[in-house]
C-alpha atoms as a PDB file:
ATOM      1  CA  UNK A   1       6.722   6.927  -8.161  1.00  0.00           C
ATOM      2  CA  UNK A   2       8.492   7.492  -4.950  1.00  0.00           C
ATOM      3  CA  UNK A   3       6.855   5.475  -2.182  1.00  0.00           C
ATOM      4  CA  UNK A   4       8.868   7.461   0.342  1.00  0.00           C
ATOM      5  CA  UNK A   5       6.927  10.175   0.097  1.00  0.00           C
ATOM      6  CA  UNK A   6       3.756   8.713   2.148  1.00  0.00           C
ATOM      7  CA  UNK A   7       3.992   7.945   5.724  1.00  0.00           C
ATOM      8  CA  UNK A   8       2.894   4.744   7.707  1.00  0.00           C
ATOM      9  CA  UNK A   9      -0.486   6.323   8.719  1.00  0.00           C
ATOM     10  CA  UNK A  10      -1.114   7.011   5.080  1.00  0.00           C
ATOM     11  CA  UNK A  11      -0.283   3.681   3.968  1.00  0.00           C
ATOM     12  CA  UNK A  12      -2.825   2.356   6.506  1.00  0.00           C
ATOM     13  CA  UNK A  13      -5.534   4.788   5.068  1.00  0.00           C
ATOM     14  CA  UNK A  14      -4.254   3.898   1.214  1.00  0.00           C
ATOM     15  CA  UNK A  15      -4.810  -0.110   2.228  1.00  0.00           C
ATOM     16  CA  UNK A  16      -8.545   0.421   3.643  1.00  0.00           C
ATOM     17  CA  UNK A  17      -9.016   1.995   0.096  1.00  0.00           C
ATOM     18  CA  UNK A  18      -7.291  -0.548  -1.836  1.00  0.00           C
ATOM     19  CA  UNK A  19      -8.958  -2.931  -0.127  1.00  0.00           C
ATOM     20  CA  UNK A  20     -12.215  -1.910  -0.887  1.00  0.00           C
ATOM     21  CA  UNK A  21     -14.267  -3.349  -4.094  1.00  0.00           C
ATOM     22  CA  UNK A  22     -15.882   0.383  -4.353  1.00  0.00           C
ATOM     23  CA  UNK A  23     -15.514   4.137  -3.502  1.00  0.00           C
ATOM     24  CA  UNK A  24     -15.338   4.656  -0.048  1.00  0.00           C
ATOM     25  CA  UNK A  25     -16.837   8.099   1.649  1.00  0.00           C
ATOM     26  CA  UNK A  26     -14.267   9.912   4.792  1.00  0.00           C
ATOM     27  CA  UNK A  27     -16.842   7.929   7.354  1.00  0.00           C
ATOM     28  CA  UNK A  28     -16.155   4.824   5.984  1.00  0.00           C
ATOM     29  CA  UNK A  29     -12.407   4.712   5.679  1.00  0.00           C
ATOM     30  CA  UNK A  30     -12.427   5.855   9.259  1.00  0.00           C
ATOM     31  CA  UNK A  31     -14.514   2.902  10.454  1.00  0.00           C
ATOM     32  CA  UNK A  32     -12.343   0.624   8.590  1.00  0.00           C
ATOM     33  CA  UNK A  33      -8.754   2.322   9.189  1.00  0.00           C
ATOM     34  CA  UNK A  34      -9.794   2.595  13.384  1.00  0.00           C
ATOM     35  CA  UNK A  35     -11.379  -1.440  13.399  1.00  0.00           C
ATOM     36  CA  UNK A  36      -8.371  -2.980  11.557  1.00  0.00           C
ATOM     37  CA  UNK A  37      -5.975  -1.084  12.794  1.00  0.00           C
ATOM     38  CA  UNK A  38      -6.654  -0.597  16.660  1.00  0.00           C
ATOM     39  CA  UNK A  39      -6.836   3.295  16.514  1.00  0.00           C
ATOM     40  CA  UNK A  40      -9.019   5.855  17.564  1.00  0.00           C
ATOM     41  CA  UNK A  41      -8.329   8.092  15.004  1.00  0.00           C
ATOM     42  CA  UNK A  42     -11.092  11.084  14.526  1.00  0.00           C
ATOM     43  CA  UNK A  43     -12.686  12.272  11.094  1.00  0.00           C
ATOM     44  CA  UNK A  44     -10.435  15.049  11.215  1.00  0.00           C
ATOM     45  CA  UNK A  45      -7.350  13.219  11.193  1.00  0.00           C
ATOM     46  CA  UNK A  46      -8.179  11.260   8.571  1.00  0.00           C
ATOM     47  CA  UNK A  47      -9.213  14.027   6.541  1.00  0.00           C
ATOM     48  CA  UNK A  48      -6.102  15.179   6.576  1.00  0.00           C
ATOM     49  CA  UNK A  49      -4.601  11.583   5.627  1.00  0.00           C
ATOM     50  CA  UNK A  50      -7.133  11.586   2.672  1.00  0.00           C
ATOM     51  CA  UNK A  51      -6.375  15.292   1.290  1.00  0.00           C
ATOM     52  CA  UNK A  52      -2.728  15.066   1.362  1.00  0.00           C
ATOM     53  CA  UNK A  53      -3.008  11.273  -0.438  1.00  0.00           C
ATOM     54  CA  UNK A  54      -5.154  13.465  -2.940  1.00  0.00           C
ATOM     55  CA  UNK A  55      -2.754  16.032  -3.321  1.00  0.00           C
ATOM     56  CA  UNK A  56       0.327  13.473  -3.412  1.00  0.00           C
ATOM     57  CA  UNK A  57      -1.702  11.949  -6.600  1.00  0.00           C
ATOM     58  CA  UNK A  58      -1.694   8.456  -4.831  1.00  0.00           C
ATOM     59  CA  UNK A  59      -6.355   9.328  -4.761  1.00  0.00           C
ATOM     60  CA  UNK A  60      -8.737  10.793  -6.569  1.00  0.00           C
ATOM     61  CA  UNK A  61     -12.071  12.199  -5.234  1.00  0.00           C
ATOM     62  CA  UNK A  62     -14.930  13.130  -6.300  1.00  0.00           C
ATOM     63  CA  UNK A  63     -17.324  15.352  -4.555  1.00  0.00           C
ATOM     64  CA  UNK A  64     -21.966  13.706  -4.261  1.00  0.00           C
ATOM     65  CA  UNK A  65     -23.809  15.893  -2.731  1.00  0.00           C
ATOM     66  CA  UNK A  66     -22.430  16.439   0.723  1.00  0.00           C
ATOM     67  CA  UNK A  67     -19.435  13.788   0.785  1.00  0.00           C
ATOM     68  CA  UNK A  68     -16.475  12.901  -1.018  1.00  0.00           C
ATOM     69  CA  UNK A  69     -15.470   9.424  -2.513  1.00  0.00           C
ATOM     70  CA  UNK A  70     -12.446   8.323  -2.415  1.00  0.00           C
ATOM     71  CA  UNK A  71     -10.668   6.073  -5.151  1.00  0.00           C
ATOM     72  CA  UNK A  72      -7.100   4.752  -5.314  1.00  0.00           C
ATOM     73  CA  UNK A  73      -5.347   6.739  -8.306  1.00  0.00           C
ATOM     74  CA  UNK A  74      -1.986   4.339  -7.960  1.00  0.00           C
ATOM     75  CA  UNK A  75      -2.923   0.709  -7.320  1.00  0.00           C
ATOM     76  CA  UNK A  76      -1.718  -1.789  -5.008  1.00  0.00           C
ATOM     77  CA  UNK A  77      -0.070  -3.666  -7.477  1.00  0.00           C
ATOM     78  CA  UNK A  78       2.278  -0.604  -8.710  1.00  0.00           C
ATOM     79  CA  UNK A  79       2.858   0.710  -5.260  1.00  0.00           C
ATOM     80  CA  UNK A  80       4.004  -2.834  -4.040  1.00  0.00           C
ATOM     81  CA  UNK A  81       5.956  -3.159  -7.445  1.00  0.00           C
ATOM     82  CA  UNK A  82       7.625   0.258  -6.673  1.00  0.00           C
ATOM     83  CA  UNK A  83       8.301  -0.289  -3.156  1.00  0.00           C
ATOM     84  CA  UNK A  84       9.983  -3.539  -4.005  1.00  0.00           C
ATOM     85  CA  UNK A  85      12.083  -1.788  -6.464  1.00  0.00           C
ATOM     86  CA  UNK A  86      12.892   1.282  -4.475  1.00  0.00           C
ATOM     87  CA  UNK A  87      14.110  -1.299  -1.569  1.00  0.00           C
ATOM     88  CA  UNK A  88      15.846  -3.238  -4.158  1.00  0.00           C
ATOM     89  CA  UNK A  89      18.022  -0.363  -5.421  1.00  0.00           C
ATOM     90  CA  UNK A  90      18.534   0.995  -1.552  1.00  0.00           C
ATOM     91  CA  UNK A  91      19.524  -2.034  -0.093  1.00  0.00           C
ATOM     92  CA  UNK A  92      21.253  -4.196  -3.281  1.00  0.00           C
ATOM     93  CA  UNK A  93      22.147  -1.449  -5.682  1.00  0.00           C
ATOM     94  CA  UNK A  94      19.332  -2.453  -7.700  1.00  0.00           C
ATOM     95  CA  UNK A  95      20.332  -6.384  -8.141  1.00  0.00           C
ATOM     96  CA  UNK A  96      17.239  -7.727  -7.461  1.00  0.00           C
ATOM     97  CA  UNK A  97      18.874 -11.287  -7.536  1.00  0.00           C
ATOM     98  CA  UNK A  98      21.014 -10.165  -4.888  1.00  0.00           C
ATOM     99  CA  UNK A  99      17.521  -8.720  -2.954  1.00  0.00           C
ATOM    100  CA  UNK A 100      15.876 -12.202  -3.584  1.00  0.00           C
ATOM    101  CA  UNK A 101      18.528 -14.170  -2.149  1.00  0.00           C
ATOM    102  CA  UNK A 102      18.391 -11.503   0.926  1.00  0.00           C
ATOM    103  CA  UNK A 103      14.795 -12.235   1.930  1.00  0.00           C
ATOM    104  CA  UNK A 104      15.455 -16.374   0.837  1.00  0.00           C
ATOM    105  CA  UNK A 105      17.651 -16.210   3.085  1.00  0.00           C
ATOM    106  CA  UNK A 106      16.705 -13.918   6.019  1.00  0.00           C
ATOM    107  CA  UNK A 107      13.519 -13.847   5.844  1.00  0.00           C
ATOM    108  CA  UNK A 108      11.533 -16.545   4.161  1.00  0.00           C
ATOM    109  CA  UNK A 109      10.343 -19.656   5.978  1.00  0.00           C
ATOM    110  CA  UNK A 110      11.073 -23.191   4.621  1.00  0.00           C
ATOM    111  CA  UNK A 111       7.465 -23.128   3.346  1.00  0.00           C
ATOM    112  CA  UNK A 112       7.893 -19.909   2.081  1.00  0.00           C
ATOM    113  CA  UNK A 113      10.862 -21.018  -0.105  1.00  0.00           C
ATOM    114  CA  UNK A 114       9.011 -24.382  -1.276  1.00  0.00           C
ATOM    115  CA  UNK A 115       6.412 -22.084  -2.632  1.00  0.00           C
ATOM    116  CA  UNK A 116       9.018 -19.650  -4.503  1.00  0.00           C
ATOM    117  CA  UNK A 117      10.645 -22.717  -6.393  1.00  0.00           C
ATOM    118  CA  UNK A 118       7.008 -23.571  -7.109  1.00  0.00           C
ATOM    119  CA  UNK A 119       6.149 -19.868  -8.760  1.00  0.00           C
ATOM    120  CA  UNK A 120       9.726 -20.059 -10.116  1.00  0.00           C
ATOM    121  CA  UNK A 121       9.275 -23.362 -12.403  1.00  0.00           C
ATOM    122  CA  UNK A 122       6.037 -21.797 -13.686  1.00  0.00           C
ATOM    123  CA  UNK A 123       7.405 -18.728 -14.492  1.00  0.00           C
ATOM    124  CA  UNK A 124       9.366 -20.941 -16.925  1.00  0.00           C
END
């Protein structure tokens, strides 16, 4: 999966529907996308952001009656895993080691790093 291929706006539409414990209709993910995000998007722009997600294979939708559903087809989890890896290889060549140490030491907080060794000495 390239995570490249989406852009910011869709990523904000794709977290409103990953976020959401069921099937959300183009109404809703407007509400949600323009309240947690500051915009003012319309329905038609986010129609667009929902038919191109479909057609990019990152949702699914299925048509009740007069409205569509929307469902995530890639979930969080593997689009943050792929991200992660995509930056990885980009940035570090792949050496995710190296990429760790990066954010350690550039972007994690002292508390941040307390809770890494934490995760670390479960892991085991």
């Amino acid at each position: 999966m390239e995570t490249n291929d989406i852009s910011a706006c869709e990523r904000l539409v794709m977290k409103v529907i990953w976020d959401s414990p069921e099937e959300l209709a183009l109404q809703d993910v407007l509400t949600k996308v323009n309240q947690e995000n500051g915009k003012s998007w319309k329905p038609q722009t986010v129609s667009t952001f929902l038919a191109r997600l479909v057609k990019k294979g990152y949702l699914t939708a299925q048509r009740r009656g007069r409205y569509s559903y929307y469902h995530a087809a890639v979930s969080k989890e593997e689009f943050w895993k792929a991200t992660v890896n995509e930056n990885a290889k980009f940035f570090a060549q792949g050496d995710m080691v190296a990429f760790a140490c990066h954010l350690c030491e550039n972007a994690l907080s002292e508390e941040d790093i307390r809770k890494l060794k934490k995760k670390l000495d479960e892991m085991e």
